[in-house]
C-alpha atoms as a PDB file:
ATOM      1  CA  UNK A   1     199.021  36.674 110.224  1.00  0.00           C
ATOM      2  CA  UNK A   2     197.913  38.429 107.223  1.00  0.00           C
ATOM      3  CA  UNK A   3     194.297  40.043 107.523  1.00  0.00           C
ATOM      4  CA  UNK A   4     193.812  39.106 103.669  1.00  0.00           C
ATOM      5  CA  UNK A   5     195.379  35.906 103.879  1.00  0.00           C
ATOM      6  CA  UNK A   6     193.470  34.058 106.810  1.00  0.00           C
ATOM      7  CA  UNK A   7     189.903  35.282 104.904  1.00  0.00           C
ATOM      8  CA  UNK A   8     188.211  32.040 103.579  1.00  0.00           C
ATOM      9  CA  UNK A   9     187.026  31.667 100.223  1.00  0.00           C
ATOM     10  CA  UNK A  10     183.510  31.065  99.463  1.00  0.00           C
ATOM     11  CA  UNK A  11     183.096  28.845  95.847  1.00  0.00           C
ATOM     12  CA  UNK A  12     179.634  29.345  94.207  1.00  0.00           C
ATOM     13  CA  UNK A  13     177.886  26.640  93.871  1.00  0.00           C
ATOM     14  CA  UNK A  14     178.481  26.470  90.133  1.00  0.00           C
ATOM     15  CA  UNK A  15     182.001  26.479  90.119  1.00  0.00           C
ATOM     16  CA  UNK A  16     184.274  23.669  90.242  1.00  0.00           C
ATOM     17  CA  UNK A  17     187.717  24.086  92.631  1.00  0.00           C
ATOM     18  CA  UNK A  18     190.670  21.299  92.046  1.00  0.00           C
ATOM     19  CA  UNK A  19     193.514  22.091  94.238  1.00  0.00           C
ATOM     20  CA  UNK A  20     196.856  19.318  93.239  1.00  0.00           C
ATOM     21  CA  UNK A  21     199.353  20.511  95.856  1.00  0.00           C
ATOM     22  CA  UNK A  22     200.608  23.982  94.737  1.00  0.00           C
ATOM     23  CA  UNK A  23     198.248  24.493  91.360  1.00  0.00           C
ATOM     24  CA  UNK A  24     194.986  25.142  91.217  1.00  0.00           C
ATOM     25  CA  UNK A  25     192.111  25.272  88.709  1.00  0.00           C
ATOM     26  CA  UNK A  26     189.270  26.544  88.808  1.00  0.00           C
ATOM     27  CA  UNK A  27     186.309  25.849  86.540  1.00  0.00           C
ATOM     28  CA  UNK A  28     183.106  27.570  86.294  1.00  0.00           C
ATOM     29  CA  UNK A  29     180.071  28.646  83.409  1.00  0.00           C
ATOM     30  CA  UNK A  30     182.367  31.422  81.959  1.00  0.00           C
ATOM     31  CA  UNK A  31     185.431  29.211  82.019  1.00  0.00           C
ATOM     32  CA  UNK A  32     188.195  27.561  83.285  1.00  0.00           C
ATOM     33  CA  UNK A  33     191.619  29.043  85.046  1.00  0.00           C
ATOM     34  CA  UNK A  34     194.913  27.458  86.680  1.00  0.00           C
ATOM     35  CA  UNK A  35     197.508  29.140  88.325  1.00  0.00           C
ATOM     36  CA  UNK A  36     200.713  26.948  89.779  1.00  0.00           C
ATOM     37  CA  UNK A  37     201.230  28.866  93.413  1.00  0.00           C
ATOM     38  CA  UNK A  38     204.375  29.524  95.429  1.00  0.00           C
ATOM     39  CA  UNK A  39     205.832  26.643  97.535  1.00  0.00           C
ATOM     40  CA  UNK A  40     205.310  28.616 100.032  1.00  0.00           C
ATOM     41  CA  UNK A  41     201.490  28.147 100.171  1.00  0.00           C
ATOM     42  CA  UNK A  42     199.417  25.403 101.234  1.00  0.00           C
ATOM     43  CA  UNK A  43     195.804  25.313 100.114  1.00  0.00           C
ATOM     44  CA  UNK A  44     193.152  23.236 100.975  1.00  0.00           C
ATOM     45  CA  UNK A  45     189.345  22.979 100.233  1.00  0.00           C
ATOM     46  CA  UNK A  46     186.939  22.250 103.266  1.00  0.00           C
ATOM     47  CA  UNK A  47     183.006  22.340 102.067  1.00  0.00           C
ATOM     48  CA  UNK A  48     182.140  25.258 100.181  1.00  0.00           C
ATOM     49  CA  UNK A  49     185.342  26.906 100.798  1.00  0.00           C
ATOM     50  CA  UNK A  50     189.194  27.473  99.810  1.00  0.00           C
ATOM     51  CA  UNK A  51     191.029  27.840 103.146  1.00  0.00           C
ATOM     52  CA  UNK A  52     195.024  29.198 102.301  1.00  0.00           C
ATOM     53  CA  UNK A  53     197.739  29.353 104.754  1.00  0.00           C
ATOM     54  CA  UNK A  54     201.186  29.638 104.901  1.00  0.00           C
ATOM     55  CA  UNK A  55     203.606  26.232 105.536  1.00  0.00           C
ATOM     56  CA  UNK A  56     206.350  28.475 107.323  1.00  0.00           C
ATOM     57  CA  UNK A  57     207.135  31.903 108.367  1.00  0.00           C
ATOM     58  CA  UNK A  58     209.823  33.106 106.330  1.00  0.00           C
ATOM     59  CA  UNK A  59     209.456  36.669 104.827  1.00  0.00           C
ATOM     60  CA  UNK A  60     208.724  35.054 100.915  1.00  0.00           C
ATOM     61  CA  UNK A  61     205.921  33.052 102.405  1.00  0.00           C
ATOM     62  CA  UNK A  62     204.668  36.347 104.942  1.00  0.00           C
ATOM     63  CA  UNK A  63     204.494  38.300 101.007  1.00  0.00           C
ATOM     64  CA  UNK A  64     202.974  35.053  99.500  1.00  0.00           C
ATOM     65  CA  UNK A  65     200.086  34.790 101.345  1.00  0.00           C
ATOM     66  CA  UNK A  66     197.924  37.148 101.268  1.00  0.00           C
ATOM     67  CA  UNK A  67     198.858  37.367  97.203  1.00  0.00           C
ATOM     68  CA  UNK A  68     198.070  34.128  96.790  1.00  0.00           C
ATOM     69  CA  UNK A  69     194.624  33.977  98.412  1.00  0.00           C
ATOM     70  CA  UNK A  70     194.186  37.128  96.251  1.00  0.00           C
ATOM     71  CA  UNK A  71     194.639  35.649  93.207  1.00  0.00           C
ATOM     72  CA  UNK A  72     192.462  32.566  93.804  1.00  0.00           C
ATOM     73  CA  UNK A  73     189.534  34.454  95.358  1.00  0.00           C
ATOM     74  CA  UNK A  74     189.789  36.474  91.800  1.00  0.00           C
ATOM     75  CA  UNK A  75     189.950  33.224  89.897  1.00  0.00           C
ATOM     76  CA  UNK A  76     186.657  32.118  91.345  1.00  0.00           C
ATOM     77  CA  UNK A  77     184.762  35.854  91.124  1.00  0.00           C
ATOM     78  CA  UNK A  78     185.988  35.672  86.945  1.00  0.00           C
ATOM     79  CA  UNK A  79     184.971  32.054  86.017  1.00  0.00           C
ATOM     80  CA  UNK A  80     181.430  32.855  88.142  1.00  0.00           C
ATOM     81  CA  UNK A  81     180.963  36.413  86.879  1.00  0.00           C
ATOM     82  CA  UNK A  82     183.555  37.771  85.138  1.00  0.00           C
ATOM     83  CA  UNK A  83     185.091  41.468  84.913  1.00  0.00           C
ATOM     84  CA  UNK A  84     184.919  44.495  83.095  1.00  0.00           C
ATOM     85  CA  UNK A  85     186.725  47.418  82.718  1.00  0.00           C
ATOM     86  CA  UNK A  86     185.399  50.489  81.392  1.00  0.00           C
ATOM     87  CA  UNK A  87     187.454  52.997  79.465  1.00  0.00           C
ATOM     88  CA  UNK A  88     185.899  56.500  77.712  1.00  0.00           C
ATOM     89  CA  UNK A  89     187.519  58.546  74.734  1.00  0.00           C
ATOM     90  CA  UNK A  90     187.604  62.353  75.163  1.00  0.00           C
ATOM     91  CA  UNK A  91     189.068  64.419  71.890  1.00  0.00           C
ATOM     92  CA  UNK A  92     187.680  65.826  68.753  1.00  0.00           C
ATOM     93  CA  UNK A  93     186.759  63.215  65.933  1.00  0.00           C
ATOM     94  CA  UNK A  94     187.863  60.000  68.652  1.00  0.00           C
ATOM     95  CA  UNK A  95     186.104  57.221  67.891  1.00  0.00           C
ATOM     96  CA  UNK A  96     185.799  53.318  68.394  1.00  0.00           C
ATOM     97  CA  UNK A  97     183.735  50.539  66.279  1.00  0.00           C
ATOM     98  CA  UNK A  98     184.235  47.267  66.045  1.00  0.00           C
ATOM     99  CA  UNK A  99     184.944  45.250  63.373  1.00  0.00           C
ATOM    100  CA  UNK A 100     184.109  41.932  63.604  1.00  0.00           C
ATOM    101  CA  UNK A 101     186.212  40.680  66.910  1.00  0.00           C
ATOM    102  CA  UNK A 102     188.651  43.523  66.754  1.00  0.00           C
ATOM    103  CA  UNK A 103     188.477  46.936  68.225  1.00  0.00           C
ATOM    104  CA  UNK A 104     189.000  49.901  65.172  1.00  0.00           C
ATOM    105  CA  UNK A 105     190.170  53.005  66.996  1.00  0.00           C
ATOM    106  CA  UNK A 106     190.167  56.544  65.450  1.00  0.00           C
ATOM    107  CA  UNK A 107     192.480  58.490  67.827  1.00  0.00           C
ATOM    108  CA  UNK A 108     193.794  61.263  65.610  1.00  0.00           C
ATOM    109  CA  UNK A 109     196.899  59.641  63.927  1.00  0.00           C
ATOM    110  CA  UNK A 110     197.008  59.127  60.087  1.00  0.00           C
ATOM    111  CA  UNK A 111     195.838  55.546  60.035  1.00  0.00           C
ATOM    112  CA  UNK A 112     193.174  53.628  61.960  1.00  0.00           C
ATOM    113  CA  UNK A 113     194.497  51.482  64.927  1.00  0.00           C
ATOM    114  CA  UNK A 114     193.281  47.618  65.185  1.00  0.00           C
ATOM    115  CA  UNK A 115     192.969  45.792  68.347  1.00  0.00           C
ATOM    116  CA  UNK A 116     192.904  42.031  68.316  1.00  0.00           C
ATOM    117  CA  UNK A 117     191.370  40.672  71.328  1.00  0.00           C
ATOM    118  CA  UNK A 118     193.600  37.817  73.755  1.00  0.00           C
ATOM    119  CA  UNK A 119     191.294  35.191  74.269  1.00  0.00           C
ATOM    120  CA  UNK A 120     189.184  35.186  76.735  1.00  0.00           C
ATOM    121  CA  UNK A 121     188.402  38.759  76.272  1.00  0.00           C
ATOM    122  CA  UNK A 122     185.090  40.659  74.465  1.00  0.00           C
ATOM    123  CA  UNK A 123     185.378  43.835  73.328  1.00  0.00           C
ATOM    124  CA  UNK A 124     182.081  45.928  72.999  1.00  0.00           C
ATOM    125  CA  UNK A 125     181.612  49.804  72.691  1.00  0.00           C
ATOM    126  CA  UNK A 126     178.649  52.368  73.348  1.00  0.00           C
ATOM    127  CA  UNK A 127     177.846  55.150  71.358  1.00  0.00           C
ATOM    128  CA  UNK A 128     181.180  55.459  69.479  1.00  0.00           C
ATOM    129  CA  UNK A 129     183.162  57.038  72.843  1.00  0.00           C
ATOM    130  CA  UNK A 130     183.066  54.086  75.669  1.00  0.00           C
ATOM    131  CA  UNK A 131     184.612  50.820  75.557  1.00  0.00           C
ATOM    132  CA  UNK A 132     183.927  47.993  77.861  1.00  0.00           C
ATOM    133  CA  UNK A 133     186.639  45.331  77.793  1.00  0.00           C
ATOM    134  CA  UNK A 134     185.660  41.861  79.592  1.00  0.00           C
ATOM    135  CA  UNK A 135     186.621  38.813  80.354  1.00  0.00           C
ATOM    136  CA  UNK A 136     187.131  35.820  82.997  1.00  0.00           C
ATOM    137  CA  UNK A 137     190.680  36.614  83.788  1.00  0.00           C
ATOM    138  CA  UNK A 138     191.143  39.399  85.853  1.00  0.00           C
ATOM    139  CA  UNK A 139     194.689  40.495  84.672  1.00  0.00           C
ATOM    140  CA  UNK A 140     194.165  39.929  81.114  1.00  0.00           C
ATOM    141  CA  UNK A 141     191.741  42.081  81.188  1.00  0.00           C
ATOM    142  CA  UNK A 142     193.221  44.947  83.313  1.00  0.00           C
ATOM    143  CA  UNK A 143     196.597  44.607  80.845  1.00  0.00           C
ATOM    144  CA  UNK A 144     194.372  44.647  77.700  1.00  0.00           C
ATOM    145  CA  UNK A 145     192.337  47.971  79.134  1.00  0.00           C
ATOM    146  CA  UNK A 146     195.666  49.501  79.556  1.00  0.00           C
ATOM    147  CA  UNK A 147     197.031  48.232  76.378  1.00  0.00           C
ATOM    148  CA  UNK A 148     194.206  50.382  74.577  1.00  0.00           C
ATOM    149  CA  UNK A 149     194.848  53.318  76.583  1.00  0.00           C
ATOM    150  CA  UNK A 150     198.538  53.680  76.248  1.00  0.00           C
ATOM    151  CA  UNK A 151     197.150  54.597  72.735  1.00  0.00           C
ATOM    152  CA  UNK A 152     196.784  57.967  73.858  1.00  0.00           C
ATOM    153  CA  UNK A 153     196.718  58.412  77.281  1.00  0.00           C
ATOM    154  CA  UNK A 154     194.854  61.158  78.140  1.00  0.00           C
ATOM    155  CA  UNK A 155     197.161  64.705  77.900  1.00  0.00           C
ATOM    156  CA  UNK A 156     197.118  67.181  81.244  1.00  0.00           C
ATOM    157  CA  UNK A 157     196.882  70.088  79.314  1.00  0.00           C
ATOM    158  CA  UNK A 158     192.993  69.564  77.254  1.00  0.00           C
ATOM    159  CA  UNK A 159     192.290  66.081  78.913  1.00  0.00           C
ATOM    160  CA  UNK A 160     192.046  64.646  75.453  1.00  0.00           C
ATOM    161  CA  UNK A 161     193.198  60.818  75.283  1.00  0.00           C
ATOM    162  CA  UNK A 162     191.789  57.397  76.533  1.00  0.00           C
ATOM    163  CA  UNK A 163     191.063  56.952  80.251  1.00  0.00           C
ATOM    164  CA  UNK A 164     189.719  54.659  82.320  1.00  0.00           C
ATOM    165  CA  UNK A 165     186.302  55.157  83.355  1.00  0.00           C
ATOM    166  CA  UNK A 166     185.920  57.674  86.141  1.00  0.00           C
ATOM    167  CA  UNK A 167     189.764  58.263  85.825  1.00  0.00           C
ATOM    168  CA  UNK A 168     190.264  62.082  86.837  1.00  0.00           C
ATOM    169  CA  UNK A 169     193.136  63.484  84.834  1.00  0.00           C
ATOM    170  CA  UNK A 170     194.987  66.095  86.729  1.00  0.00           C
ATOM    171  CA  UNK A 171     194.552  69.412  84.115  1.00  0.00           C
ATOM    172  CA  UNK A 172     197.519  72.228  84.143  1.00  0.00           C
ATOM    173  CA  UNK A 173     197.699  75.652  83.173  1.00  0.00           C
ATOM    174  CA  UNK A 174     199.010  76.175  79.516  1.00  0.00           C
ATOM    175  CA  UNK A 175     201.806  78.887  78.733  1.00  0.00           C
ATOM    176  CA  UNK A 176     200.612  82.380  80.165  1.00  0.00           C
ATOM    177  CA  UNK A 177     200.307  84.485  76.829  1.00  0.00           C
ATOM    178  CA  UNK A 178     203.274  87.293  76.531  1.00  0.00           C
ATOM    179  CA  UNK A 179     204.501  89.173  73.910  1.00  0.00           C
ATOM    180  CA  UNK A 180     207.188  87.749  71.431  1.00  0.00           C
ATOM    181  CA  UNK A 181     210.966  88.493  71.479  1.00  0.00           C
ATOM    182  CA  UNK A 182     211.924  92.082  71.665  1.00  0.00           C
END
């Protein structure tokens, strides 16, 4: 039985769980997500929690499970209180600001680079180096932050780039200095 899988799901008492056979929404004050589950899966709502289990136990439905109760114990945490992720600049003359919606970020190539934001996702930065991205959907907003730092990742050499926050960036040794060509 998978340790993850058998967990039970508590729903918040603000948020609203409809479960119709394999797909499942979930509404709540930051707003509303549905995800169509494997086959594989049967969930079912007793109370003031999401209960999921497994109708069989072939190998796809073994992998399934714990995934599954995964991804709806995240749907309820981002329609109750959302997620962030953090991401900080390091670099001469980088810079964010927003404009508007979108994200303006000055990251040392000739032009300026716009970010639009998916919806369901805020973009807001503090003083001119750290960008929060956030959101109700936990994957959107993980494949936004890394969107914005494949940018410029951060380099192993001077650590300059975009990183997630508390990211450590493994640093190397540049080119020991020697004389030229004889």
């Amino acid at each position: 039985m998978s340790r993850i899988g058998k967990r039970p799901i508590t729903i918040p008492a603000k948020v609203q769980v409809t479960i119709d056979g394999t797909k499942v929404v979930v509404k709540g004050p930051k707003g509303e997500l549905s995800r169509e589950l494997s086959n594989s899966i049967v969930i079912s709502q007793e109370g003031e929690t999401i209960q999921v289990a497994r109708r069989n136990e072939t190998r796809l439905a073994r992998q399934m499970h714990g995934l599954s109760r995964t991804l709806v114990a995240n749907m309820v945490e981002g329609v109750s209180n959302g997620f962030e992720r953090r991401l900080e600049m390091q670099g001469v003359g980088y810079r964010a600001q927003m404009q508007g919606t979108k994200l303006v970020l000055n990251i040392g190539y000739s032009h300026q680079v716009q970010v639009e934001p998916p919806a369901g996702i805020n973009f807001k930065v503090e003083n001119n180096t750290n960008i929060i991205v956030s959101g109700y959907d936990k994957e959107i907003v993980g494949n936004t932050a890394a969107k914005i730092r494949d940018y410029r990742p951060p380099e192993p050499y001077k650590g300059k780039g975009i990183r997630y926050a508390g990211e450590v960036v493994r640093r190397k040794a540049g080119k020991t200095g020697g004389k030229g060509k004889k």
